[in-house]
C-alpha atoms as a PDB file:
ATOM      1  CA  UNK A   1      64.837 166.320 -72.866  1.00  0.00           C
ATOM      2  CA  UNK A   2      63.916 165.699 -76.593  1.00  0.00           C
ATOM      3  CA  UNK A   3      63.851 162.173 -76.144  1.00  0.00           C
ATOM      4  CA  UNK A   4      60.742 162.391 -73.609  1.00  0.00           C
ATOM      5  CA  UNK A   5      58.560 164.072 -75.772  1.00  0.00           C
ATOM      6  CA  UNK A   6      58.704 160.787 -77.754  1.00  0.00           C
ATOM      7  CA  UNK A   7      57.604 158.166 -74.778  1.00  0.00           C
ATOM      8  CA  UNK A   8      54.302 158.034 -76.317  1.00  0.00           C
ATOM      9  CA  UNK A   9      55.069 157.522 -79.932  1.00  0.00           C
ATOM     10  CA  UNK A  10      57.270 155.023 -79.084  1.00  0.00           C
ATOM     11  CA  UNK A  11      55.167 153.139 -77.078  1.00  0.00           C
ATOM     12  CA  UNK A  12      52.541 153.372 -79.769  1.00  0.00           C
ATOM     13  CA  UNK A  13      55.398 152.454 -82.809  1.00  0.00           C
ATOM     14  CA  UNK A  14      56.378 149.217 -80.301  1.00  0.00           C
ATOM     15  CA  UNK A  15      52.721 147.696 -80.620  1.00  0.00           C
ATOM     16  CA  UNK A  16      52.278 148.254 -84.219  1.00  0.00           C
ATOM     17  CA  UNK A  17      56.248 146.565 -84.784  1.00  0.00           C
ATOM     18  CA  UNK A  18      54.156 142.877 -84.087  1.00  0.00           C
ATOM     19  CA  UNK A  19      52.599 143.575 -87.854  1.00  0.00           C
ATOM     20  CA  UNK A  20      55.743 143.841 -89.778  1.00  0.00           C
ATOM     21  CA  UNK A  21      56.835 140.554 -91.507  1.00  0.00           C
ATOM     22  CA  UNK A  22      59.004 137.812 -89.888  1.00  0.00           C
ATOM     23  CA  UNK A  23      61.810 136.317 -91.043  1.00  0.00           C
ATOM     24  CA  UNK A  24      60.253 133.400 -90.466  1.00  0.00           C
ATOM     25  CA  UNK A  25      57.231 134.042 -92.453  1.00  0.00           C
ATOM     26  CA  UNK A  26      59.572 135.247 -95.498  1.00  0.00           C
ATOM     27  CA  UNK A  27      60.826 131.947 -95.632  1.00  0.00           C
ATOM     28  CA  UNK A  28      57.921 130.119 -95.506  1.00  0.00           C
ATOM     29  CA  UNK A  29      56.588 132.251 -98.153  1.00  0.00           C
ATOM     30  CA  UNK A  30      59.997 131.615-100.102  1.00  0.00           C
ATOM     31  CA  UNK A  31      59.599 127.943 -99.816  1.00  0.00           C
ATOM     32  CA  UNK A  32      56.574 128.014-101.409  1.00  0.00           C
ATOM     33  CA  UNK A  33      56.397 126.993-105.025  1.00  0.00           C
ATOM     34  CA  UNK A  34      54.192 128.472-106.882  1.00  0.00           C
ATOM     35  CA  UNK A  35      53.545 132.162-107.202  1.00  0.00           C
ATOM     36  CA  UNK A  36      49.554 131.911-106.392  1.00  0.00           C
ATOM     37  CA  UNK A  37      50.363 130.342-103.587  1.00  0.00           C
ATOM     38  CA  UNK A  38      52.403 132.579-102.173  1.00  0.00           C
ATOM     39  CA  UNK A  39      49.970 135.495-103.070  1.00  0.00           C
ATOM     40  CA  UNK A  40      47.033 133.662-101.884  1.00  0.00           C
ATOM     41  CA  UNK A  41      49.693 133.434 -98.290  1.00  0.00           C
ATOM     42  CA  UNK A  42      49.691 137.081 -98.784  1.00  0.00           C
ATOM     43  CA  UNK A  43      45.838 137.530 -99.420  1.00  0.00           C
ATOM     44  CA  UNK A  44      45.344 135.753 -95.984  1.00  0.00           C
ATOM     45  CA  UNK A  45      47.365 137.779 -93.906  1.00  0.00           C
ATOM     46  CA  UNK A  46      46.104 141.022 -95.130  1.00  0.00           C
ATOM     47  CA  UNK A  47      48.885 142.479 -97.349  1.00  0.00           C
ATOM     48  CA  UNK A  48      47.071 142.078-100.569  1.00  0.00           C
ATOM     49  CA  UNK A  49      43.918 141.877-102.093  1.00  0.00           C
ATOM     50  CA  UNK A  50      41.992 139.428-104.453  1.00  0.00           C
ATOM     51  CA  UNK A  51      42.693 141.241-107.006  1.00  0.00           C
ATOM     52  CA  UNK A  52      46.386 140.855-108.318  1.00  0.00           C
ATOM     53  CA  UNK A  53      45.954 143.728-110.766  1.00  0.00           C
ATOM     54  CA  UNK A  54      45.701 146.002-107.117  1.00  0.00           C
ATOM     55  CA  UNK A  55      49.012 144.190-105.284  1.00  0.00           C
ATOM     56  CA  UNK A  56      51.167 147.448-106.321  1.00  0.00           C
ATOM     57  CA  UNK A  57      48.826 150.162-105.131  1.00  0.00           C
ATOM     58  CA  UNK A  58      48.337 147.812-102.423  1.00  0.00           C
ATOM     59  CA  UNK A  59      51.521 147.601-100.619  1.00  0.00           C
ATOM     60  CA  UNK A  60      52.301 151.159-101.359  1.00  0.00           C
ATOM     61  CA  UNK A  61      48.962 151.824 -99.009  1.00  0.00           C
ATOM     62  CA  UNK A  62      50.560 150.028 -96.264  1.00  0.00           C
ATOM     63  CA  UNK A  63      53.950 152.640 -96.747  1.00  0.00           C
ATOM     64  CA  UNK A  64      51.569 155.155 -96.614  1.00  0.00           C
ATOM     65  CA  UNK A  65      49.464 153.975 -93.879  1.00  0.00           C
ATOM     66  CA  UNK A  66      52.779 153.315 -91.818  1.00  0.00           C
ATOM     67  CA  UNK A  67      53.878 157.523 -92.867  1.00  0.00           C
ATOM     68  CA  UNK A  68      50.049 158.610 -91.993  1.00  0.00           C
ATOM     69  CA  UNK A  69      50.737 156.813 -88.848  1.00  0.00           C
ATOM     70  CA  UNK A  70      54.441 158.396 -87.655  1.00  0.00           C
ATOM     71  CA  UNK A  71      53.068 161.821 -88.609  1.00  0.00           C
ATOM     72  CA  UNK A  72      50.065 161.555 -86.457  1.00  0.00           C
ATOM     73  CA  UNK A  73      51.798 160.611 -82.839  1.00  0.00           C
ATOM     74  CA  UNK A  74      55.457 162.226 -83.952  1.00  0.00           C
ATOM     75  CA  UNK A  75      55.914 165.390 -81.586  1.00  0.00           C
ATOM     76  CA  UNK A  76      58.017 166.383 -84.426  1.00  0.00           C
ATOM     77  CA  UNK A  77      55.518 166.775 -87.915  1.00  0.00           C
ATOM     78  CA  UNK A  78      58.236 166.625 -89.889  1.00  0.00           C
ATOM     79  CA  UNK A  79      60.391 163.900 -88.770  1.00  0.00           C
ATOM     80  CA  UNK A  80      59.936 161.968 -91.926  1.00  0.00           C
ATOM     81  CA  UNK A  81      60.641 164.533 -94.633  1.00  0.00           C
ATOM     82  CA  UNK A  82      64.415 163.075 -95.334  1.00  0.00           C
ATOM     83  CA  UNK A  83      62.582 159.916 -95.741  1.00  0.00           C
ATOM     84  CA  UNK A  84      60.233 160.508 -98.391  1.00  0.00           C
ATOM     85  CA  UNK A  85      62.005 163.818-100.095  1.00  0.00           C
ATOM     86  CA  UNK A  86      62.942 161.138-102.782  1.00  0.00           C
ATOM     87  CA  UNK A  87      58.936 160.868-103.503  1.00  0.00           C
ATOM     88  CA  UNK A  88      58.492 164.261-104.486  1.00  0.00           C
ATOM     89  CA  UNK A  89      61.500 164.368-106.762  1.00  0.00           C
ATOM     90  CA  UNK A  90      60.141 161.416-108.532  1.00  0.00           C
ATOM     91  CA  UNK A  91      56.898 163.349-108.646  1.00  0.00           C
ATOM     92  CA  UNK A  92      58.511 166.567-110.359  1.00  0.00           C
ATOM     93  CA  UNK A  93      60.019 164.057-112.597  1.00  0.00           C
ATOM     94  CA  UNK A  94      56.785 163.217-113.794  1.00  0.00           C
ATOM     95  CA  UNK A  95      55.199 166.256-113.474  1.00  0.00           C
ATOM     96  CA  UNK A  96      57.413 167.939-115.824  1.00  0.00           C
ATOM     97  CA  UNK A  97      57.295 165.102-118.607  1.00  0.00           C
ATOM     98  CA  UNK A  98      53.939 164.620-118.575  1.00  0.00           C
ATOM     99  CA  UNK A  99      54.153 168.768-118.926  1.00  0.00           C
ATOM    100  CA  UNK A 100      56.175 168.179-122.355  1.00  0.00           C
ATOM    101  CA  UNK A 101      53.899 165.433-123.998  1.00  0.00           C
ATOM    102  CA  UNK A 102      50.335 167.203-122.516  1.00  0.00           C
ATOM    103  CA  UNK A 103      49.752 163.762-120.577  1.00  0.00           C
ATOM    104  CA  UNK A 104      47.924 163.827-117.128  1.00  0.00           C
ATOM    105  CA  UNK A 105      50.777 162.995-114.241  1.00  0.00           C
ATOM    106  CA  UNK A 106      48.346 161.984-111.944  1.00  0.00           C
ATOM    107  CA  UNK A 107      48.578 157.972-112.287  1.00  0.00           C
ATOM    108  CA  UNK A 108      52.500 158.632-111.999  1.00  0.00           C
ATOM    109  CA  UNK A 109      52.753 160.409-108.974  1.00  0.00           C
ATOM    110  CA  UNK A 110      54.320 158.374-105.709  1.00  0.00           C
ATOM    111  CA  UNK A 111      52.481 158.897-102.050  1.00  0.00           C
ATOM    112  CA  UNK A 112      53.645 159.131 -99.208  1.00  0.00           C
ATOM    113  CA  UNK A 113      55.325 162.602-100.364  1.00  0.00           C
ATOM    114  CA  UNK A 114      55.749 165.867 -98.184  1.00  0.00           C
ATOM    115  CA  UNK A 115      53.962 168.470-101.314  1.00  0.00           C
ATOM    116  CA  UNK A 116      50.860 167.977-102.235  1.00  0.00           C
ATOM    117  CA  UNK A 117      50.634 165.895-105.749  1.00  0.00           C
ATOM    118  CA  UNK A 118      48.011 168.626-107.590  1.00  0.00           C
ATOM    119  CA  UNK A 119      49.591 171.714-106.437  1.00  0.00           C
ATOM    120  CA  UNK A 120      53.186 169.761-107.975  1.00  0.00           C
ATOM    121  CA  UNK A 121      51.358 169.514-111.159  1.00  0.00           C
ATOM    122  CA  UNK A 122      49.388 172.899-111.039  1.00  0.00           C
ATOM    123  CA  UNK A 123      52.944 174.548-110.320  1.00  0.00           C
ATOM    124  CA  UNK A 124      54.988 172.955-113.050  1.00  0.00           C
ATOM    125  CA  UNK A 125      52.048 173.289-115.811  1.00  0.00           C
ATOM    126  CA  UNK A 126      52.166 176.948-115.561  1.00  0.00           C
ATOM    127  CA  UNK A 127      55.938 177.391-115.311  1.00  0.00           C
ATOM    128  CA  UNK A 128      55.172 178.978-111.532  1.00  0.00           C
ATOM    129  CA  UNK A 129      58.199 176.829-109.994  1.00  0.00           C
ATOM    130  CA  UNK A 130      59.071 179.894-107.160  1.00  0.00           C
ATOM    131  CA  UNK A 131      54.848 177.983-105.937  1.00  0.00           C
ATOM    132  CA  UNK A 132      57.039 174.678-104.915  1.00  0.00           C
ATOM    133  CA  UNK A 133      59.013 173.930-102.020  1.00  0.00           C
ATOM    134  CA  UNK A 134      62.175 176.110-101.823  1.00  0.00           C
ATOM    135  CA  UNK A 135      64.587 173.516-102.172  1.00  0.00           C
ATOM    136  CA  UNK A 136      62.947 172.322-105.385  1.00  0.00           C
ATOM    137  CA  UNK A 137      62.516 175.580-106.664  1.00  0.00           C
ATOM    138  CA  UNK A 138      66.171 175.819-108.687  1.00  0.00           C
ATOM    139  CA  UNK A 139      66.132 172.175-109.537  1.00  0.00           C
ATOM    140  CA  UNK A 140      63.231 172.031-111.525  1.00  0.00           C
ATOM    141  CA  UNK A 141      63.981 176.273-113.181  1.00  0.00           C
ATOM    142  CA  UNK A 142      66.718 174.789-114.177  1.00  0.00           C
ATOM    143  CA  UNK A 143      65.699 170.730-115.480  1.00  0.00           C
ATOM    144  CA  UNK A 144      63.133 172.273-117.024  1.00  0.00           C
ATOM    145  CA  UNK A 145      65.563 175.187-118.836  1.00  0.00           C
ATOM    146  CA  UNK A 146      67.424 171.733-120.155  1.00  0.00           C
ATOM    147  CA  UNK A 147      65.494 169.979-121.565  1.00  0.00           C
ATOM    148  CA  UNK A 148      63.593 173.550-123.552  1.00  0.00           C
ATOM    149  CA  UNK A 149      67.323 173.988-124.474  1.00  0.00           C
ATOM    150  CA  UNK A 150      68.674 170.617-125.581  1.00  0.00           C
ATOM    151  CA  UNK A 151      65.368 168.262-125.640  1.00  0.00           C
ATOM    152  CA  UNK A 152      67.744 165.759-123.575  1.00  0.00           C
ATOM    153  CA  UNK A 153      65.627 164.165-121.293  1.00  0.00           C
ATOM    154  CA  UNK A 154      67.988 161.966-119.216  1.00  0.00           C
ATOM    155  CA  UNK A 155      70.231 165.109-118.515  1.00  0.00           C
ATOM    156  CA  UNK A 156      66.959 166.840-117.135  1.00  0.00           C
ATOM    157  CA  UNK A 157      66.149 163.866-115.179  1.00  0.00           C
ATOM    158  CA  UNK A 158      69.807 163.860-114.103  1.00  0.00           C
ATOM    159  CA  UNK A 159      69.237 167.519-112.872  1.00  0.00           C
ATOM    160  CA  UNK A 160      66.844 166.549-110.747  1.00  0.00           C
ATOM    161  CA  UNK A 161      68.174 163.103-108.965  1.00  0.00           C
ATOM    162  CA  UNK A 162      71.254 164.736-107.973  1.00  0.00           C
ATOM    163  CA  UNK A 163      68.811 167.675-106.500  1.00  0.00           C
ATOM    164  CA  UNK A 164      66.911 165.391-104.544  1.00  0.00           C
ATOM    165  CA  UNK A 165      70.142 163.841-103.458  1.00  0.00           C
ATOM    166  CA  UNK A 166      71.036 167.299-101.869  1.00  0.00           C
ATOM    167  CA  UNK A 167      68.108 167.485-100.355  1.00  0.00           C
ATOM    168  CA  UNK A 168      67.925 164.424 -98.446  1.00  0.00           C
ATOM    169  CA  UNK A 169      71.167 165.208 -97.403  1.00  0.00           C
ATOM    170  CA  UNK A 170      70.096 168.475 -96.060  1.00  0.00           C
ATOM    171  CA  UNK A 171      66.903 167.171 -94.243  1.00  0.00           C
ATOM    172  CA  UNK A 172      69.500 164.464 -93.121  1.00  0.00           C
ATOM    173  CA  UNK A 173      71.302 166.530 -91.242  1.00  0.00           C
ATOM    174  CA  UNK A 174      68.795 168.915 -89.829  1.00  0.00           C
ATOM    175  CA  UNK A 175      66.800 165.616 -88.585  1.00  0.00           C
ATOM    176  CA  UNK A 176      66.236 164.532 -84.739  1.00  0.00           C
ATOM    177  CA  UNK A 177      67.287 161.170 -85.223  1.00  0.00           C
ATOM    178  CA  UNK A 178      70.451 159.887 -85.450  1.00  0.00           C
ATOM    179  CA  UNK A 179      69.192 156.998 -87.806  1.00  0.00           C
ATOM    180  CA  UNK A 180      67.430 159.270 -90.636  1.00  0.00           C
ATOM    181  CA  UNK A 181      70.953 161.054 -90.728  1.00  0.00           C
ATOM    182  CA  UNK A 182      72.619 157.974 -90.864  1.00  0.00           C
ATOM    183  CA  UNK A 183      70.151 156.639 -93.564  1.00  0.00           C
ATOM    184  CA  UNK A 184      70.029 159.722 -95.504  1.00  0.00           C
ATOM    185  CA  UNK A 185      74.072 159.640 -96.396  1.00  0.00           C
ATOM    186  CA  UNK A 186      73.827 156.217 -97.427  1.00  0.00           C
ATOM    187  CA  UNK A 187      71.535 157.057 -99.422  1.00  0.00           C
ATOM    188  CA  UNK A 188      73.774 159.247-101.105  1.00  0.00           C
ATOM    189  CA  UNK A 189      76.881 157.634-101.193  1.00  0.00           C
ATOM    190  CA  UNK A 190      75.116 154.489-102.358  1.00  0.00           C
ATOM    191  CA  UNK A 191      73.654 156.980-105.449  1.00  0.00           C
ATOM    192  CA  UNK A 192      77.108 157.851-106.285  1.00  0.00           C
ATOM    193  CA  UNK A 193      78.755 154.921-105.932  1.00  0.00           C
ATOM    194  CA  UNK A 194      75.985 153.745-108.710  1.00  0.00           C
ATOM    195  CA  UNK A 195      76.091 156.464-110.909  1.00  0.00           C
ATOM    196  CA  UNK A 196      79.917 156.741-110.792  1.00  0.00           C
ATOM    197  CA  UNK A 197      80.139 152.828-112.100  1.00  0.00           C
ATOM    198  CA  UNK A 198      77.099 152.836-114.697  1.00  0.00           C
ATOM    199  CA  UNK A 199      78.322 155.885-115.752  1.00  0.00           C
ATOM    200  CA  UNK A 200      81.966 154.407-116.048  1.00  0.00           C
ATOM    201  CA  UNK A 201      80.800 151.455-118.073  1.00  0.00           C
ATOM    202  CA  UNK A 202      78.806 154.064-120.585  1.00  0.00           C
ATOM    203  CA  UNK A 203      81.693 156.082-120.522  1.00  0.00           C
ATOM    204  CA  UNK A 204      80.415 159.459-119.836  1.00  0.00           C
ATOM    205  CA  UNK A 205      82.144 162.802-119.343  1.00  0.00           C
ATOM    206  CA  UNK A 206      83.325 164.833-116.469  1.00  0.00           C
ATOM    207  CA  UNK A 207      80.587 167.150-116.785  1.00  0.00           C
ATOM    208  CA  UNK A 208      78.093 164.306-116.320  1.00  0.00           C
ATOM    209  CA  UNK A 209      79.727 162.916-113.073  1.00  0.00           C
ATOM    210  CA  UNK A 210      80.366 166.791-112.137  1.00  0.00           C
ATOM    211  CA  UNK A 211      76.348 166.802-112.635  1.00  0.00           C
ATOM    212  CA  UNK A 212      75.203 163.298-111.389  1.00  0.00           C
ATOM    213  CA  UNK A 213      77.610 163.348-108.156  1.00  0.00           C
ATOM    214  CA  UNK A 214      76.233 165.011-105.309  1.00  0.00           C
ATOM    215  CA  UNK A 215      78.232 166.263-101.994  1.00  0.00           C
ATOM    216  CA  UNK A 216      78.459 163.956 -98.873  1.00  0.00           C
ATOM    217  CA  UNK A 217      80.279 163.858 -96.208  1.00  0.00           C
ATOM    218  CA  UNK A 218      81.662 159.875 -96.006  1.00  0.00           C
ATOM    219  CA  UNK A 219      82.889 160.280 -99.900  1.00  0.00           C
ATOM    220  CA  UNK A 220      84.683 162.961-101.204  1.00  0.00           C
ATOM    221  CA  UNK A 221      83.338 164.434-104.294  1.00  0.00           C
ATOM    222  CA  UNK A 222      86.492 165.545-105.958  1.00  0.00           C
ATOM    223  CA  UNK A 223      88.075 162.571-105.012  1.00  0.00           C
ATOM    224  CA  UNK A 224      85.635 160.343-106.134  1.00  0.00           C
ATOM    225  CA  UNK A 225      85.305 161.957-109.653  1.00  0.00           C
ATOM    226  CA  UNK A 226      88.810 162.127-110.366  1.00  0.00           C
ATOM    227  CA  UNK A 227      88.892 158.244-109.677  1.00  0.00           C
ATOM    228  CA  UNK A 228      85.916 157.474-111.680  1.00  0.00           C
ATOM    229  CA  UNK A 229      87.470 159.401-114.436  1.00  0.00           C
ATOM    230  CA  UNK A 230      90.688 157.226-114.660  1.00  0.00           C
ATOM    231  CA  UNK A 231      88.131 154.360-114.520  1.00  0.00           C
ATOM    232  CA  UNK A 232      86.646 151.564-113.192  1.00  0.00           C
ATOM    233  CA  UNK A 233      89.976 150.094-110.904  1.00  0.00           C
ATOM    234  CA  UNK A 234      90.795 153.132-110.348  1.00  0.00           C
ATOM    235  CA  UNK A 235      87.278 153.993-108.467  1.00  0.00           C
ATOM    236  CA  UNK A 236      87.297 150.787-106.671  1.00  0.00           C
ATOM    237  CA  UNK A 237      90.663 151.835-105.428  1.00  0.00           C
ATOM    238  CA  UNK A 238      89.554 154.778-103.698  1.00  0.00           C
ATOM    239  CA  UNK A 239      86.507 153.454-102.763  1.00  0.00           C
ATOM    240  CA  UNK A 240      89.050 150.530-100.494  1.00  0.00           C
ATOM    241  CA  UNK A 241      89.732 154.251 -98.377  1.00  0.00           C
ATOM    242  CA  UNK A 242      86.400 154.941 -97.377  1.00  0.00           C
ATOM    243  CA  UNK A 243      83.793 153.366 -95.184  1.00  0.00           C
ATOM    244  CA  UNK A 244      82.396 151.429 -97.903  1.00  0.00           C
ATOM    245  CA  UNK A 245      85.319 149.551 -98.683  1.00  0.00           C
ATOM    246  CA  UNK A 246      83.699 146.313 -97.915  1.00  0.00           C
ATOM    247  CA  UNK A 247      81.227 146.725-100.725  1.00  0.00           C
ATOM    248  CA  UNK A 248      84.484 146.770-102.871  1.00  0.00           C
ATOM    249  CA  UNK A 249      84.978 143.307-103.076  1.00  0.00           C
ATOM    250  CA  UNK A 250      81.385 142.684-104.318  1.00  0.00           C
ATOM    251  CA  UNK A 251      81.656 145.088-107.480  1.00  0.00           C
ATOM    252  CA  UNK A 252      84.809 143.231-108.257  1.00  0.00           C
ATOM    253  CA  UNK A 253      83.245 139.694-107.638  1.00  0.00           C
ATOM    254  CA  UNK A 254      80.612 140.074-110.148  1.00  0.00           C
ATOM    255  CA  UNK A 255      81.019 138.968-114.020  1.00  0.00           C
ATOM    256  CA  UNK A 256      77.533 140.776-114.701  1.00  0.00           C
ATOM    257  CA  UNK A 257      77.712 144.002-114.596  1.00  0.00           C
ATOM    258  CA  UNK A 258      74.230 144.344-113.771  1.00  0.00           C
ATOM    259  CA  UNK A 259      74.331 141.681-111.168  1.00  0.00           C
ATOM    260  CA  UNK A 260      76.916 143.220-108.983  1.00  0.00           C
ATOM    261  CA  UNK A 261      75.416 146.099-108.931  1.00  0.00           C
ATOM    262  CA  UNK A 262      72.145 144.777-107.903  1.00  0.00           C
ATOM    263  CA  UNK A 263      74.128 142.894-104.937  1.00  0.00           C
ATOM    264  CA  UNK A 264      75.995 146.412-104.397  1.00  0.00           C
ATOM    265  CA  UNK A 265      72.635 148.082-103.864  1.00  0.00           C
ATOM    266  CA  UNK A 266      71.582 145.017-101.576  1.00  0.00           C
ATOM    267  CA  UNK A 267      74.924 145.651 -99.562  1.00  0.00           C
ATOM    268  CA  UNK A 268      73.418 149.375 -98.707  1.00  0.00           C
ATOM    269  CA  UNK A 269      70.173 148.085 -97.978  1.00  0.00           C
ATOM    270  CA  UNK A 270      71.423 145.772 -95.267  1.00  0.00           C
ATOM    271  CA  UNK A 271      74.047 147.611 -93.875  1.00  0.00           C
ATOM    272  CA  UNK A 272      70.985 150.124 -93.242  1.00  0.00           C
ATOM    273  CA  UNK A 273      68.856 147.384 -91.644  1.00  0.00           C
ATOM    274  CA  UNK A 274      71.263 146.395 -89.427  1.00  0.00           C
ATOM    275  CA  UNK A 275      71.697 149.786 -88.242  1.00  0.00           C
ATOM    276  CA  UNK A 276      67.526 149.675 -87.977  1.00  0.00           C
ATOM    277  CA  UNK A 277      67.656 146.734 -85.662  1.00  0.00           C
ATOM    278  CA  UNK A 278      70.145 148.660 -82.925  1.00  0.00           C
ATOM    279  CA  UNK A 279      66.843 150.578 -82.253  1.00  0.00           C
ATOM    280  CA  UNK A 280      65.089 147.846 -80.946  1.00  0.00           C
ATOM    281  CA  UNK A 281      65.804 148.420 -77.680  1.00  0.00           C
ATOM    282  CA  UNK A 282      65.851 151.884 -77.794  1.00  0.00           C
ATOM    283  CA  UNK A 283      62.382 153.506 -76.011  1.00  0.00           C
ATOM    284  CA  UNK A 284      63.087 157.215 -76.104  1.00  0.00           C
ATOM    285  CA  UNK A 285      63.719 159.579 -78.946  1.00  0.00           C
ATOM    286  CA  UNK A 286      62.993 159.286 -82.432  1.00  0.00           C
ATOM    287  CA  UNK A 287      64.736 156.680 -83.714  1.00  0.00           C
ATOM    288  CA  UNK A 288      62.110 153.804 -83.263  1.00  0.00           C
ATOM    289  CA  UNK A 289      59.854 155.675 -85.423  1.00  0.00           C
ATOM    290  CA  UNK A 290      62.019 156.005 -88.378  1.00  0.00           C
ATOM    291  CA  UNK A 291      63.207 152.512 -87.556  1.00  0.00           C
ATOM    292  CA  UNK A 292      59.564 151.534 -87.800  1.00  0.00           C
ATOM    293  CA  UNK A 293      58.956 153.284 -91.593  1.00  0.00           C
ATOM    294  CA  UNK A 294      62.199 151.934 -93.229  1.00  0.00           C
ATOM    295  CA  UNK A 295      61.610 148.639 -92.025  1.00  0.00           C
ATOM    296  CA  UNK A 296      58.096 148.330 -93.560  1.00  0.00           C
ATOM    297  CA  UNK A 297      59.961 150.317 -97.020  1.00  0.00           C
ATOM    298  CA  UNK A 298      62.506 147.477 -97.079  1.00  0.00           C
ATOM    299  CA  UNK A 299      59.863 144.440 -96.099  1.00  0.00           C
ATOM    300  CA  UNK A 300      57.433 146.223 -99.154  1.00  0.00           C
ATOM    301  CA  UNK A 301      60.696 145.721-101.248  1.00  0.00           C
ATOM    302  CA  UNK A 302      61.311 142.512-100.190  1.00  0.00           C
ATOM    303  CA  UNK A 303      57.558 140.995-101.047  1.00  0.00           C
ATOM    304  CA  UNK A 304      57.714 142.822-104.406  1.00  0.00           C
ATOM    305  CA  UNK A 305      61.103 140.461-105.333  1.00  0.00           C
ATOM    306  CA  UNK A 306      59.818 137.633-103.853  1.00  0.00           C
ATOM    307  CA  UNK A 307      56.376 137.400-106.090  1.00  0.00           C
ATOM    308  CA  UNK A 308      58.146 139.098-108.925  1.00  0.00           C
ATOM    309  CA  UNK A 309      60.389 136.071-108.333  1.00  0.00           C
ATOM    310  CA  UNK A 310      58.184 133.571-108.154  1.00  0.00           C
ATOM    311  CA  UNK A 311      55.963 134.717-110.781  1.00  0.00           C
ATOM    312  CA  UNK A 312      58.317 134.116-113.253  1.00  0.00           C
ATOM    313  CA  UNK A 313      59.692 130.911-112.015  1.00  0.00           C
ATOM    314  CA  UNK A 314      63.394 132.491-110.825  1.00  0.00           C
ATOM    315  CA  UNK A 315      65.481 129.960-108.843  1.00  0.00           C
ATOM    316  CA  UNK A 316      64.988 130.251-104.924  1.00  0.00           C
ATOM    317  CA  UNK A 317      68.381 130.455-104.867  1.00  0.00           C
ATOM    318  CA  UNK A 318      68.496 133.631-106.747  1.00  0.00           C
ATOM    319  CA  UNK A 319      65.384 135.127-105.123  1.00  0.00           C
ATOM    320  CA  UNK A 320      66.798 134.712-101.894  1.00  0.00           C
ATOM    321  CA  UNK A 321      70.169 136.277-103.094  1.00  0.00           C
ATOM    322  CA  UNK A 322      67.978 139.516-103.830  1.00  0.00           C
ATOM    323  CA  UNK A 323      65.909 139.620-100.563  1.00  0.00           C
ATOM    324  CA  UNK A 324      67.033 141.975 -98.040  1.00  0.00           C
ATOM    325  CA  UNK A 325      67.413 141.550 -94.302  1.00  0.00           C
ATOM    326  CA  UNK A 326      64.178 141.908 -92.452  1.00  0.00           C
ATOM    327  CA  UNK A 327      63.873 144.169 -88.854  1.00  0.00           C
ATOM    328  CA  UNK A 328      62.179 141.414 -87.350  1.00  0.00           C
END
């Protein structure tokens, strides 16, 4: 059976589950006042160093040791790859604007990432885009083609988040585990859920949602389009229909635009973690393991609003209202 060939990695991904961060330690470091006192909390436990200037790079080593980790016992090398897709389609992103200005892309790339970051840059500095992954290949022949054309930068860019969309969505469904499929959907229905309101409230075109809107299989593309197009009511109506209809109420609920969409994305993030914590009892397959890297991406996300928080002196109340559910 599948599942057995995991027994090890599991076991292994159970043991290192004791150094992801409480709950209760989020609090305490949330009822702390002052943001050097919560870093120096930090400092002490081994998440950052004593250098604040090296907190980002920092807790981005810890995502990374966490991948380096799953990839090493993982029967299956590639288990991740749905995961972390989003990485390299940030780093073609910058790759190809740092092509256009004649700016190194190196200090913009993201790790953990599936292509290696100098053969990304190599590829898309000599135009050789059939040298990158396959599924990458049109995406960027054609961003690239864009922007040469029109000099439009935020279409190009546009090009290439709906691309990676489609390919998380692919590695989604070609995954072992259950929980990187379920993951990798809501990551795109949460995408175009966003990009269907912002791009509502900047009222853009139908070719822009035909462009920005990628297929899934919990919304319907057509549908959705045609709602978004008739507006903002109109999108929340159809929206009521589908499995996300509970996120509904907090779009409506929020005077700030930009507010309720922040608590929209937070409504994806822990509907996700709760499906994370089913796998805690789970000891076969791989679902623990991707259960293991999501929950250290979300607790990374969490500690970034908290000291971004507290450094500049946001209400608890607020901070708290930001913070995701934790795994542990």
């Amino acid at each position: 059976m599948k599942e057995e060939k995991y027994v090890y990695a599991v076991s292994t991904i159970k043991v290192n589950e004791k150094t992801l961060l409480s709950t209760d330690f989020l609090e305490q470091l949330l009822s702390t006042r002052h943001h050097d006192d919560v870093r120096r909390q930090l400092v002490e436990h081994g998440w950052l160093g004593l250098s604040s200037d090296d907190d980002d790079a920092q807790l981005q080593k810890f995502l990374i040791n966490s991948w380096e980790l799953i990839n090493e016992i993982s029967p299956e090398p590639n288990l991740l790859e749905a995961l972390v897709l989003k990485n390299d389609y940030h780093n073609l992103k910058a790759a190809l604007k740092c092509s256009f200005s004649g700016v190194s892309p190196e200090k913009y790339f993201i790790k953990p990432c599936m292509f290696d970051v100098e053969e990304m840059a190599s590829a898309v500095s000599d135009r050789n885009f059939d040298q990158l992954p396959s599924h990458m290949q049109a995406v960027a022949l054609e961003a690239h083609g864009v922007y040469m054309r029109t000099q439009n930068g935020q279409y190009s860019e546009t090009i290439i988040d709906t691309g990676a969309l489609s390919a998380i969505r692919e590695a989604g469904k070609c995954s072992e585990s259950q929980l990187i499929s379920f993951a990798s959907e809501l990551t795109c229905a949460a995408a175009n859920v966003k990009t269907a309101v912002r791009a509502i409230r900047t009222q853009k075109d139908a070719h822009f949602f035909d462009t920005a809107i990628c297929e899934c299989d919990t919304l319907d593309k057509k549908e959705l389009i045609a709602a978004a197009l008739k507006g903002e009511e109109a999108l929340l109506a159809y929206l009521d229909t589908t499995p996300y209809k509970e996120a509904v109420e907090i779009l409506e609920s929020g005077s700030d635009n930009h507010a309720s969409l922040s608590a929209f994305e937070k409504w994806f993030d822990d509907r996700l973690t709760e499906r994370i914590r089913a796998t805690k009892s789970v000891f076969f397959g791989p679902d623990p393991l991707a259960a293991f890297y999501l929950a250290r991406e979300i607790e990374i996300r969490n500690i970034r609003i908290l000291l971004s928080g507290k450094r500049h002196e946001v209400d608890d109340l607020v901070i708290r209202e930001r913070m995701r559910k934790l795994y542990v």
